[in-house]
N, C-alpha and C. Protein backbone atom coordinates (compact mmCIF):
# COMPACT_ATOMS: atom_id res chain seq x y z
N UNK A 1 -7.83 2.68 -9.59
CA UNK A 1 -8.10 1.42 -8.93
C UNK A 1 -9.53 1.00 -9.28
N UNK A 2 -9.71 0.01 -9.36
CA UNK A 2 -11.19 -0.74 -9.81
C UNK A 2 -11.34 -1.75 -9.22
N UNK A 3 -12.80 -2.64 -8.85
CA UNK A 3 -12.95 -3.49 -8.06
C UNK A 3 -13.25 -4.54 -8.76
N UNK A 4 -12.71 -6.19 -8.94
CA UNK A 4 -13.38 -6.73 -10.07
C UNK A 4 -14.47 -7.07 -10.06
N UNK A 5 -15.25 -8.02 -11.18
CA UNK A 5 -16.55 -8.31 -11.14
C UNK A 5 -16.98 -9.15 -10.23
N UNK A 6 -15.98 -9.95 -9.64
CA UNK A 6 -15.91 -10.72 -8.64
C UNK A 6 -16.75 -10.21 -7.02
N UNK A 7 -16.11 -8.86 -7.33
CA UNK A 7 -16.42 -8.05 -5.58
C UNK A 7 -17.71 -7.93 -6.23
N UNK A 8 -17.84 -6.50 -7.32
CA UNK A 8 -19.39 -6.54 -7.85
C UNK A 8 -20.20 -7.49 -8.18
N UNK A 9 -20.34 -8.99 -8.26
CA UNK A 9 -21.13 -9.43 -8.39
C UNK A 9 -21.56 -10.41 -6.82
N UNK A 10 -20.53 -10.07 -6.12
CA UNK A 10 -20.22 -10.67 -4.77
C UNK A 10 -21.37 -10.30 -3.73
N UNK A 11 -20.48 -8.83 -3.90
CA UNK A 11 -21.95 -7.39 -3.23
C UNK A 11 -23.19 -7.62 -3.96
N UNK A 12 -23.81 -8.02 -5.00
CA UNK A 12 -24.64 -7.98 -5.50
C UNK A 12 -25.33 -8.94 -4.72
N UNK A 13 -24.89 -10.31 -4.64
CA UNK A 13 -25.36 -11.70 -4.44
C UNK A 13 -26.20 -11.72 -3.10
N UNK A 14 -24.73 -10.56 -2.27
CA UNK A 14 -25.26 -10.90 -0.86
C UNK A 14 -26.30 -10.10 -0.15
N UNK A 15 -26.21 -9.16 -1.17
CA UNK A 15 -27.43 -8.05 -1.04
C UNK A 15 -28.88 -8.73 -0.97
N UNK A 16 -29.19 -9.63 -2.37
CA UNK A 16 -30.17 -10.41 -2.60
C UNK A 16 -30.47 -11.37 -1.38
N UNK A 17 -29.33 -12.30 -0.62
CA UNK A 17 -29.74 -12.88 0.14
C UNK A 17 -30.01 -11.55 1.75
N UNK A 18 -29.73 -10.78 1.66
CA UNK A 18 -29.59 -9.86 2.69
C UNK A 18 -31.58 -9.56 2.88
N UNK A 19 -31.52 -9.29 1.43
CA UNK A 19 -33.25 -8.59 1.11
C UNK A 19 -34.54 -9.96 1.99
N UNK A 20 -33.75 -11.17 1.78
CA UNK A 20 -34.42 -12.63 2.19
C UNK A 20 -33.55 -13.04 3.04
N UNK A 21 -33.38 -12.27 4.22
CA UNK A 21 -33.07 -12.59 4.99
C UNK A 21 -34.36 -13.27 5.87
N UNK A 22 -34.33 -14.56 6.93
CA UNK A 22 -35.18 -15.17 7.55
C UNK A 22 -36.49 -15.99 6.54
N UNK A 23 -36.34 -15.79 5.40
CA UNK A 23 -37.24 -16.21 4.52
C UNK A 23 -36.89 -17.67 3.97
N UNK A 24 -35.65 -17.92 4.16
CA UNK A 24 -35.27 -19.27 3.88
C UNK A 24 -34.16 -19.54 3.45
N UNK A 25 -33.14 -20.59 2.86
CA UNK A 25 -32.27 -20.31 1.67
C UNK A 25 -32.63 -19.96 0.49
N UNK A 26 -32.22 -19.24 -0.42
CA UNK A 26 -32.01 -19.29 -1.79
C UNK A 26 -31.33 -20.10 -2.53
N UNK A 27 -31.63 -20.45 -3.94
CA UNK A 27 -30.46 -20.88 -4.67
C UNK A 27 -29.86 -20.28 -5.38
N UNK A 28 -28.51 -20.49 -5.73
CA UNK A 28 -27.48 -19.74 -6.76
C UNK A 28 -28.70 -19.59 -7.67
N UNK A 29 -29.31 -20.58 -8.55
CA UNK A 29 -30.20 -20.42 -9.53
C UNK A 29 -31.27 -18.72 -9.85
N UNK A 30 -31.75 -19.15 -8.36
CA UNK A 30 -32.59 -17.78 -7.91
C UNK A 30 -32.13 -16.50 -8.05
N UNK A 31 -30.67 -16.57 -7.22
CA UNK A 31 -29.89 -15.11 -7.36
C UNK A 31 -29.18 -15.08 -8.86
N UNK A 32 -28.72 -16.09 -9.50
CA UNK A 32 -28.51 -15.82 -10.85
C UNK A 32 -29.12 -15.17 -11.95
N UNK A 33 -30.78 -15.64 -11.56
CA UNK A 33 -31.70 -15.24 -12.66
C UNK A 33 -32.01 -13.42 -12.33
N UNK A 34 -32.29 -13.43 -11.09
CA UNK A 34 -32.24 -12.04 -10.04
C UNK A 34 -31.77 -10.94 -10.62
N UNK A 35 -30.33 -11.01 -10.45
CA UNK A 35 -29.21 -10.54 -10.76
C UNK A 35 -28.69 -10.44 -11.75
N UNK A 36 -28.96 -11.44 -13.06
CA UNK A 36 -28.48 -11.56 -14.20
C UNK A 36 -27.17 -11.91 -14.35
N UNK A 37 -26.79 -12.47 -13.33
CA UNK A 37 -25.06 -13.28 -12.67
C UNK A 37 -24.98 -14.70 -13.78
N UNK A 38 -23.89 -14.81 -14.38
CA UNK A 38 -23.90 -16.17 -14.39
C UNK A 38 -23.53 -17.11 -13.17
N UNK A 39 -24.36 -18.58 -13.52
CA UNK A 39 -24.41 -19.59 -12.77
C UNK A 39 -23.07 -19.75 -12.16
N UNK A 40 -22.45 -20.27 -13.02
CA UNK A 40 -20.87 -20.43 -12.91
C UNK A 40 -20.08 -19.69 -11.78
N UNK A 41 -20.03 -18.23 -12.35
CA UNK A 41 -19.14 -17.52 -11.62
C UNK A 41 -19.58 -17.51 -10.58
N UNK A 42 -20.92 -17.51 -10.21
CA UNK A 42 -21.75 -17.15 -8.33
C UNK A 42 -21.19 -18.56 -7.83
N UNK A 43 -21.17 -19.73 -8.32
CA UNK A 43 -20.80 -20.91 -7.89
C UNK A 43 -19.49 -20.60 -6.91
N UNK A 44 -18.43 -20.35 -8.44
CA UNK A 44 -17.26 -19.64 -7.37
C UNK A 44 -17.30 -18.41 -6.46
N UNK A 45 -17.63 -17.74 -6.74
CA UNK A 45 -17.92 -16.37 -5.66
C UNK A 45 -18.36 -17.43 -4.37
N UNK A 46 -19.23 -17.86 -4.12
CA UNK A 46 -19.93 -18.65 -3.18
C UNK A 46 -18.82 -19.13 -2.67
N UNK A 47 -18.20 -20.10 -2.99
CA UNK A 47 -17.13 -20.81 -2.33
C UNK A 47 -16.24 -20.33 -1.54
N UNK A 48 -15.88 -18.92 -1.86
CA UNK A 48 -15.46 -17.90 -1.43
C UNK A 48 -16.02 -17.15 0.26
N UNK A 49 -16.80 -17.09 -0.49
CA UNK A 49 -17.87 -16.26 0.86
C UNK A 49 -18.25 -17.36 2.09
N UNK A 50 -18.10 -18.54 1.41
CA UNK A 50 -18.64 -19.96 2.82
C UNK A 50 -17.51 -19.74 3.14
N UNK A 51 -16.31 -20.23 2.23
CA UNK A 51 -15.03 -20.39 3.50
C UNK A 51 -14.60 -19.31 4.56
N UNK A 52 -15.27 -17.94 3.77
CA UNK A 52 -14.86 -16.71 4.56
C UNK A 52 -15.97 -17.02 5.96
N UNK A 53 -17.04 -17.76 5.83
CA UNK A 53 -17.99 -17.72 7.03
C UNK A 53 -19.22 -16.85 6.99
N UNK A 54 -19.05 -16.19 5.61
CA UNK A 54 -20.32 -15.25 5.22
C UNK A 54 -21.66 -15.88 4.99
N UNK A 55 -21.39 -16.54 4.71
CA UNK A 55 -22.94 -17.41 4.06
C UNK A 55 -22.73 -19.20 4.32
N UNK A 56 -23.74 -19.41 4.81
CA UNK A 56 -23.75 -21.00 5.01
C UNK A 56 -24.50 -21.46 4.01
N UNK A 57 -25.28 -22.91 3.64
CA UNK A 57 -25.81 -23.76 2.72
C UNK A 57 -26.63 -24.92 3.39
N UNK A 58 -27.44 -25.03 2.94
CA UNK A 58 -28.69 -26.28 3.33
C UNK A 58 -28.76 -27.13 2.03
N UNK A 59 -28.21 -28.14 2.00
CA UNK A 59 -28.67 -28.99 0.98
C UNK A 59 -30.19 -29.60 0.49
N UNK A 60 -30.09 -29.89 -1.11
CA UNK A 60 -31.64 -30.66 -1.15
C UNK A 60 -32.39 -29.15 -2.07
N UNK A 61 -33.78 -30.14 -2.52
CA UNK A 61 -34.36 -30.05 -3.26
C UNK A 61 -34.77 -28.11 -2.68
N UNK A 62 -34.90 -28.14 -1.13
CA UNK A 62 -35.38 -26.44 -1.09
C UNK A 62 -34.12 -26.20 -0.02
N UNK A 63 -32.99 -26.29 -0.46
CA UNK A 63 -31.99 -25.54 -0.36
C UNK A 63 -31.40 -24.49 -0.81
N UNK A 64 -30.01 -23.99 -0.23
CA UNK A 64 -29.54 -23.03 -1.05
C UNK A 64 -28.61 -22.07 -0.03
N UNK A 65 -28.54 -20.79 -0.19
CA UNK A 65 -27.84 -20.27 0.79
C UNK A 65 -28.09 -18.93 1.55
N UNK A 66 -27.83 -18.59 2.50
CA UNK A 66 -28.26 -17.82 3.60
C UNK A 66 -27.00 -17.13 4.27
N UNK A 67 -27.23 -16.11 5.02
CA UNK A 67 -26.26 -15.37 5.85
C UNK A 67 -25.95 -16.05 6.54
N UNK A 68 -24.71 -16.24 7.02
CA UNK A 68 -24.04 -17.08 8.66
C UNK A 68 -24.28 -15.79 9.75
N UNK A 69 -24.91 -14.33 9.35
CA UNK A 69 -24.39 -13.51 10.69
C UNK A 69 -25.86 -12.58 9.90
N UNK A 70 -26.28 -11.70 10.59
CA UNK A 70 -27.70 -10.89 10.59
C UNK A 70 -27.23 -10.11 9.66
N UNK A 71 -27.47 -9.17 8.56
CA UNK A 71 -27.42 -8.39 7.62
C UNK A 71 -26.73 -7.14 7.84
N UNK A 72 -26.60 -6.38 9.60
CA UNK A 72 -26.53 -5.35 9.67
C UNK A 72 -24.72 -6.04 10.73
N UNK A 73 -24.38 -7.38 10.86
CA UNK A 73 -23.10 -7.18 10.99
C UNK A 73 -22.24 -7.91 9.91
N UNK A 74 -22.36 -8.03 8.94
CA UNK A 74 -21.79 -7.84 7.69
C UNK A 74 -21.47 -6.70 7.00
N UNK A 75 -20.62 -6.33 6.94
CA UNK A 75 -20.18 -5.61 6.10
C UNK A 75 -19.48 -5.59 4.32
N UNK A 76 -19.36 -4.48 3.78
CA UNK A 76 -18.94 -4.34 2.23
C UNK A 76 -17.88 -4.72 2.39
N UNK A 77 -16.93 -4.44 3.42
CA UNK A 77 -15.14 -4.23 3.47
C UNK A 77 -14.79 -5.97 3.45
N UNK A 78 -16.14 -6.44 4.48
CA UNK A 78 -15.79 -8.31 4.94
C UNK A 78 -15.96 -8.83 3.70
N UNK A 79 -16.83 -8.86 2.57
CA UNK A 79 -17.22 -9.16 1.29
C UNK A 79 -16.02 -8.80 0.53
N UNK A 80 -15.79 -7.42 -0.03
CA UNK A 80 -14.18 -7.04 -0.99
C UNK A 80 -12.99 -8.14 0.07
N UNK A 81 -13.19 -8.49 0.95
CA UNK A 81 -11.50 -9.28 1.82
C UNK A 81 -11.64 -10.87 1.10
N UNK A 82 -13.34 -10.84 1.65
CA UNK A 82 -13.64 -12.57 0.85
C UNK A 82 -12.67 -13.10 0.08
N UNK A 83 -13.68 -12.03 -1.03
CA UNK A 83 -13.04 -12.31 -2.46
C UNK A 83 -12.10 -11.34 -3.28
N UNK A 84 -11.17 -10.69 -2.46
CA UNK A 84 -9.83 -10.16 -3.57
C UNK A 84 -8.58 -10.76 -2.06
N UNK A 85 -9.32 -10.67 -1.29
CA UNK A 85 -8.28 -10.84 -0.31
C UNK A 85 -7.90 -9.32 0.49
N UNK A 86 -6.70 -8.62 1.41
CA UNK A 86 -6.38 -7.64 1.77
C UNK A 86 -6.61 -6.53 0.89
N UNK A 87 -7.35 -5.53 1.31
CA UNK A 87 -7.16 -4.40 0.25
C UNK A 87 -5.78 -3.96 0.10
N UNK A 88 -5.07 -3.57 -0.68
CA UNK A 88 -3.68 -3.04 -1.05
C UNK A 88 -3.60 -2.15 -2.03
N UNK A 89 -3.65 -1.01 -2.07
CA UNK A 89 -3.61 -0.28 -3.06
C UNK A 89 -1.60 -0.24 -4.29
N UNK A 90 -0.66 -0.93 -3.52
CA UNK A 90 0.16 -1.15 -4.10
C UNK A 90 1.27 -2.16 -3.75
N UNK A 91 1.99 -2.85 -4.30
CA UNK A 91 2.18 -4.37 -3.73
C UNK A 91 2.94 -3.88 -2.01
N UNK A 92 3.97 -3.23 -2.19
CA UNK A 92 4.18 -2.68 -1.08
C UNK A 92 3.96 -2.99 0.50
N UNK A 93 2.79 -3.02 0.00
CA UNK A 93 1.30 -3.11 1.46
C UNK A 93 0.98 -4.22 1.71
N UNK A 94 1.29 -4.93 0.56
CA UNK A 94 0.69 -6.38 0.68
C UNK A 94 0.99 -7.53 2.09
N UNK A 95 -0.11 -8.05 2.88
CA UNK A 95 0.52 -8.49 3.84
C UNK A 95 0.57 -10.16 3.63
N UNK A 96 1.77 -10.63 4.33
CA UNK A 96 2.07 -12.06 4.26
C UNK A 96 2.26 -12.50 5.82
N UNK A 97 2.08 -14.11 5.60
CA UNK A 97 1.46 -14.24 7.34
C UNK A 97 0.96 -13.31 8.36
N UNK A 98 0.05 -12.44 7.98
CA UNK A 98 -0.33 -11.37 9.01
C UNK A 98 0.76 -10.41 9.30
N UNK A 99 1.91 -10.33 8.54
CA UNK A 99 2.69 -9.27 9.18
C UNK A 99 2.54 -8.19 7.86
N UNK A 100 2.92 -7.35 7.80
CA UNK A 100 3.31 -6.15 6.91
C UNK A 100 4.53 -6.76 6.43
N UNK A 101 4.25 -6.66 5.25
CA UNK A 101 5.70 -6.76 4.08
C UNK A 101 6.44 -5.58 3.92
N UNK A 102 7.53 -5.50 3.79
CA UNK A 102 8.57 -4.03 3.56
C UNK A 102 9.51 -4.38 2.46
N UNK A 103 9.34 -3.68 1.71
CA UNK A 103 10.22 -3.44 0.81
C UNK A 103 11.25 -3.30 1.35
N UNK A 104 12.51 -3.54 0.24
CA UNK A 104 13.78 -2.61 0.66
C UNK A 104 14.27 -1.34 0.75
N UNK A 105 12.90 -0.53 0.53
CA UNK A 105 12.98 1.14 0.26
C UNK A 105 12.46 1.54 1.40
N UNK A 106 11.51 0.85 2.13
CA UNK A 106 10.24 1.41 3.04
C UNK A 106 10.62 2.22 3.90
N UNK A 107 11.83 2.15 4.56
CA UNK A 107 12.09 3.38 5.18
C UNK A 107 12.80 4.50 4.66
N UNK A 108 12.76 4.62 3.30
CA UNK A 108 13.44 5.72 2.51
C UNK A 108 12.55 6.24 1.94
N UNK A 109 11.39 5.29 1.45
CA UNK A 109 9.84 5.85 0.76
C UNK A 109 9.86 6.59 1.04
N UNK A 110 9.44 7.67 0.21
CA UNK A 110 8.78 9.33 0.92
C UNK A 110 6.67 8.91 -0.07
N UNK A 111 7.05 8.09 -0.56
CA UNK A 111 5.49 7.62 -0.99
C UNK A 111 4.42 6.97 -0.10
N UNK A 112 5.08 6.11 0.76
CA UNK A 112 4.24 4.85 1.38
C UNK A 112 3.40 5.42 2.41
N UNK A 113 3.43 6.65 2.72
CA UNK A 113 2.29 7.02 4.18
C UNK A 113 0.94 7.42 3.15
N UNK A 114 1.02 8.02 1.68
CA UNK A 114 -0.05 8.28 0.71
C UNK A 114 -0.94 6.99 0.57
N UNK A 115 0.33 6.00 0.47
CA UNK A 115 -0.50 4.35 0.11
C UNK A 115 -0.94 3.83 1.25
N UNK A 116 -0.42 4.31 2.35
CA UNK A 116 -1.01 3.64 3.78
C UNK A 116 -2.41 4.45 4.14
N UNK A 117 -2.55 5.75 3.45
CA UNK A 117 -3.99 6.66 3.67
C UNK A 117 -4.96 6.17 2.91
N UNK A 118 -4.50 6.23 2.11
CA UNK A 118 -5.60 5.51 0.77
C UNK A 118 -5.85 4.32 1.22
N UNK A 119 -5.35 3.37 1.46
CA UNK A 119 -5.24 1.67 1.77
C UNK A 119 -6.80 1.92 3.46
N UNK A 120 -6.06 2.94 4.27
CA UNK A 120 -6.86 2.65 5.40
C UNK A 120 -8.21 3.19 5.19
N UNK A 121 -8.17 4.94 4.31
CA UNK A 121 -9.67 5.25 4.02
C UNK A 121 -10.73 4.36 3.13
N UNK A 122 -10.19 3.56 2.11
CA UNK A 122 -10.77 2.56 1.64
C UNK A 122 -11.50 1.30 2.14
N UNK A 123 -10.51 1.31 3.54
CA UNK A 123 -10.90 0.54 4.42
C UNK A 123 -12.08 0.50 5.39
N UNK A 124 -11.95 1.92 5.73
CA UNK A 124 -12.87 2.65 6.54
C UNK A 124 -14.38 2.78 5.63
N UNK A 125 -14.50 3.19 4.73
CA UNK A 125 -15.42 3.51 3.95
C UNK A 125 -16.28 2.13 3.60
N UNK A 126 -15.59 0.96 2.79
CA UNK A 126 -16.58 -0.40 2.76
C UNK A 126 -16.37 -1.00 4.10
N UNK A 127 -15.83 -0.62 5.12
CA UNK A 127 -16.23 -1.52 6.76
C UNK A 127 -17.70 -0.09 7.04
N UNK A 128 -18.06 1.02 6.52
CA UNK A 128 -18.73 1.90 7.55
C UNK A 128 -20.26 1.13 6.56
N UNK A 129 -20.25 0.39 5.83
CA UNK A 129 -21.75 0.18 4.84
C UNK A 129 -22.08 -1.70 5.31
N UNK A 130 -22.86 -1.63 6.24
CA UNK A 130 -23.09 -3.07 6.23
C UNK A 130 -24.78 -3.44 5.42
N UNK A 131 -24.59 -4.76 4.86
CA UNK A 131 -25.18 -5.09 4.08
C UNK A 131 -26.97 -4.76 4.81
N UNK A 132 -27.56 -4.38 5.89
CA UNK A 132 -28.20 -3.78 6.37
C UNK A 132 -28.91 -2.47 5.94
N UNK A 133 -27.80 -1.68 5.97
CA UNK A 133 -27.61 -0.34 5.17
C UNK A 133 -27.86 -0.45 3.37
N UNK A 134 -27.06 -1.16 3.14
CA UNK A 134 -27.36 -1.30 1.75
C UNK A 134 -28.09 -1.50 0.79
N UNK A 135 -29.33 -2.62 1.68
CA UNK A 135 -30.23 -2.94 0.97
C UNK A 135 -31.41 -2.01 1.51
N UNK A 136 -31.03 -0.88 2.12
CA UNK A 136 -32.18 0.28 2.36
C UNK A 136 -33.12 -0.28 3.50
N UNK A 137 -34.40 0.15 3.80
CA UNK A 137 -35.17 -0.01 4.40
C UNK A 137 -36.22 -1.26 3.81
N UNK A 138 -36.70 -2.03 4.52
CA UNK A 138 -37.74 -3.41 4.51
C UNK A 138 -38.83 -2.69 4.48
N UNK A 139 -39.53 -3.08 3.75
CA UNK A 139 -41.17 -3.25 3.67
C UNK A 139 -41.70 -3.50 5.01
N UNK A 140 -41.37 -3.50 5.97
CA UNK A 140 -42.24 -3.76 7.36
C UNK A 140 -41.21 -2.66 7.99
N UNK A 141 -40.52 -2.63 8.03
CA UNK A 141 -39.56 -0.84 8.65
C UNK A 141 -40.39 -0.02 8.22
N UNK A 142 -41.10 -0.01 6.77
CA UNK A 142 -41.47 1.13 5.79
C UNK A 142 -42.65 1.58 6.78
N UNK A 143 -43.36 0.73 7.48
CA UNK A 143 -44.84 0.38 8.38
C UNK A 143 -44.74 1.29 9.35
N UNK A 144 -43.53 0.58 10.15
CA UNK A 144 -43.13 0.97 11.50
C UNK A 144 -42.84 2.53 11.54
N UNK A 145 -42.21 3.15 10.25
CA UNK A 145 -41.26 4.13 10.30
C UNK A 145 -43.06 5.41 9.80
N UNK A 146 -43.79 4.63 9.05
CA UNK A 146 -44.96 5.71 8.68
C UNK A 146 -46.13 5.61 9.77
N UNK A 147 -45.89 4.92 10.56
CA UNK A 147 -46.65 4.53 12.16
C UNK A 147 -46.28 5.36 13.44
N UNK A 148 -45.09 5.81 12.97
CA UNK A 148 -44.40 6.66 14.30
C UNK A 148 -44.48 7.91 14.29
């Protein structure tokens, strides 16, 4: 299983605005050059992440974009849902209108509780890293933490 460049450059983006957090908006421009992202694709990634409610936008000359929620209740798992949608490790799993889809095997599967472990530890693991965590400790934590 692999995550596309989409998630990785997703996590990347929001990391950057995570690091500038309260400092203002950014622009795609900024995190592009940052990051070494193309313009383009962050454009779409972005679109992604507003409709999800992750990041809002200020228009104008010192605009750009910012967290909708504090750094440490965001999570990796809310970012990979953004932009791939449900994790699913096999179509199986895949859910439609909020319900669980079933095959015509699912209760004969002797496979599907492996894909339902994998599906939930995957789950567990990018919901336990919020973008808080990720971007390590702040330069003024660094203060606080060699002060104590």
């Amino acid at each position: 299983m692999k995550l596309s460049a989409r998630v990785e450059y997703g996590v990347r983006a929001m990391s950057v605005l995570a690091l500038h957090d309260r400092s203002g908006p950014l622009s795609l421009r900024e995190i592009s050059r940052s990051e070494d992202i193309s313009f383009q694709f962050l454009e779409q990634i972005f679109l992604d992440l507003r409709r999800a409610g992750l990041v809002s936008s200020v228009r104008g000359a010192r605009g750009g974009y910012y967290l909708s929620h504090p750094p440490e209740r965001i999570n990796v798992g809310d970012i990979v849902r953004a932009l791939e949608g449900p994790i699913t490790p096999v179509n199986c799993l895949a859910h439609s209108d909020g319900k669980e889809s079933r095959c015509h095997r699912s209760e004969a599967c002797r496979t599907r509780h492996v894909w339902e472990k994998l599906r939930d530890r995957i789950n567990e693991v990018l919901d336990s890293v919020s973008l808080d965590e990720l971007i390590g400790p702040k330069p003024d934590r660094l203060v606080k933490q060699a002060g104590s």
